[in-house]
C-alpha atoms as a PDB file:
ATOM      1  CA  UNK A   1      40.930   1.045  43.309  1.00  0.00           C
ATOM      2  CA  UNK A   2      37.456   1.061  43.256  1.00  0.00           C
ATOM      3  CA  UNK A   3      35.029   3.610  43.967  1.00  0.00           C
ATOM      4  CA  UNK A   4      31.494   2.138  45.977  1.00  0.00           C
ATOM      5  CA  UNK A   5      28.255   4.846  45.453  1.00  0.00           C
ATOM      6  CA  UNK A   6      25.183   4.416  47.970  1.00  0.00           C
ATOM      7  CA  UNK A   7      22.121   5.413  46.668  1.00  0.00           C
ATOM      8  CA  UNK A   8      20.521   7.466  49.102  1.00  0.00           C
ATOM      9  CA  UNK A   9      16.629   6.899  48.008  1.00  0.00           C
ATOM     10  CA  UNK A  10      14.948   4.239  46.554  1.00  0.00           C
ATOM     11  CA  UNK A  11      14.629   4.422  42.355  1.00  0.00           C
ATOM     12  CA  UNK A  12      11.512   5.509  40.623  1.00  0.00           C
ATOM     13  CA  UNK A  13       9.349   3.332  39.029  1.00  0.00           C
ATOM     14  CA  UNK A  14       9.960   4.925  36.007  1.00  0.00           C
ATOM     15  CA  UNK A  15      13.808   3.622  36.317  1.00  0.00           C
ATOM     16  CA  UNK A  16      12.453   0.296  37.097  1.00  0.00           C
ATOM     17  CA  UNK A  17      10.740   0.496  34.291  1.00  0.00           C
ATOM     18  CA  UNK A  18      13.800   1.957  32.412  1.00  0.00           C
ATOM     19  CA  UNK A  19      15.901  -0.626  33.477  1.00  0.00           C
ATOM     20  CA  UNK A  20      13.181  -3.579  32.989  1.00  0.00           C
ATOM     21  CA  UNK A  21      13.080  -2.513  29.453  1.00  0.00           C
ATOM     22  CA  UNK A  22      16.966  -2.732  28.936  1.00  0.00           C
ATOM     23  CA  UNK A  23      17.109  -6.390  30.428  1.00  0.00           C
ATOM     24  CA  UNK A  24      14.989  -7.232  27.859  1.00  0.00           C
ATOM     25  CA  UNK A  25      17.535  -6.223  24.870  1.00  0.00           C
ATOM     26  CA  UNK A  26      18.963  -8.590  23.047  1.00  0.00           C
ATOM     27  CA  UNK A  27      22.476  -9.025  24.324  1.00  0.00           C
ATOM     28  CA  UNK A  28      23.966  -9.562  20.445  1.00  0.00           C
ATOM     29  CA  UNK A  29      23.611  -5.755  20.538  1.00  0.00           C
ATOM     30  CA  UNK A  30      25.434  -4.948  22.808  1.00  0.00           C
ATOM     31  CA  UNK A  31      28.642  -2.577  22.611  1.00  0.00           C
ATOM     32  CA  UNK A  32      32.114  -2.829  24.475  1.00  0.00           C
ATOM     33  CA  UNK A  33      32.336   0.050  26.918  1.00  0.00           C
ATOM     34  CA  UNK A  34      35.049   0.991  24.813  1.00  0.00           C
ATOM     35  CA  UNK A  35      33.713   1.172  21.889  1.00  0.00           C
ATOM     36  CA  UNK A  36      30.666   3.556  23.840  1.00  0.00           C
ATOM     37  CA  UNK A  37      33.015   6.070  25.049  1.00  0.00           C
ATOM     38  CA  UNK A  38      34.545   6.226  21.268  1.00  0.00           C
ATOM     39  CA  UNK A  39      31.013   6.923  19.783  1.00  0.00           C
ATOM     40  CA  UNK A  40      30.344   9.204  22.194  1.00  0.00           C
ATOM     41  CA  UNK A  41      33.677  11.289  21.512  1.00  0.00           C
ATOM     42  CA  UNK A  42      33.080  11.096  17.623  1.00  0.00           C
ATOM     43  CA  UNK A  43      29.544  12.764  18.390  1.00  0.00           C
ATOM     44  CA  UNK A  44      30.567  15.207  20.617  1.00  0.00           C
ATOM     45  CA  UNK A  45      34.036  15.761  20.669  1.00  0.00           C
ATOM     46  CA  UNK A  46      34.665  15.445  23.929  1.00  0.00           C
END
């Protein structure tokens, strides 16, 4: 099951900008989401 989420307002321009700026990565950088949620539980324990 998935879960929909409405944004309520419309964003910044700082997270356009934000977001602009991450489109722009180069995609060979990129992580698994797996492998995110691993780093992030080796840095904080969680």
């Amino acid at each position: 099951m998935y879960t929909t989420y409405h944004l309520d307002s419309e964003l910044t321009q700082e997270i356009k900008d934000i977001l602009d700026e991450r489109l722009m990565e180069d995609e060979s950088d990129y992580i698994t989401v797996e492998e995110s949620i691993s780093q992030l539980k080796r840095k904080y324990g969680i």
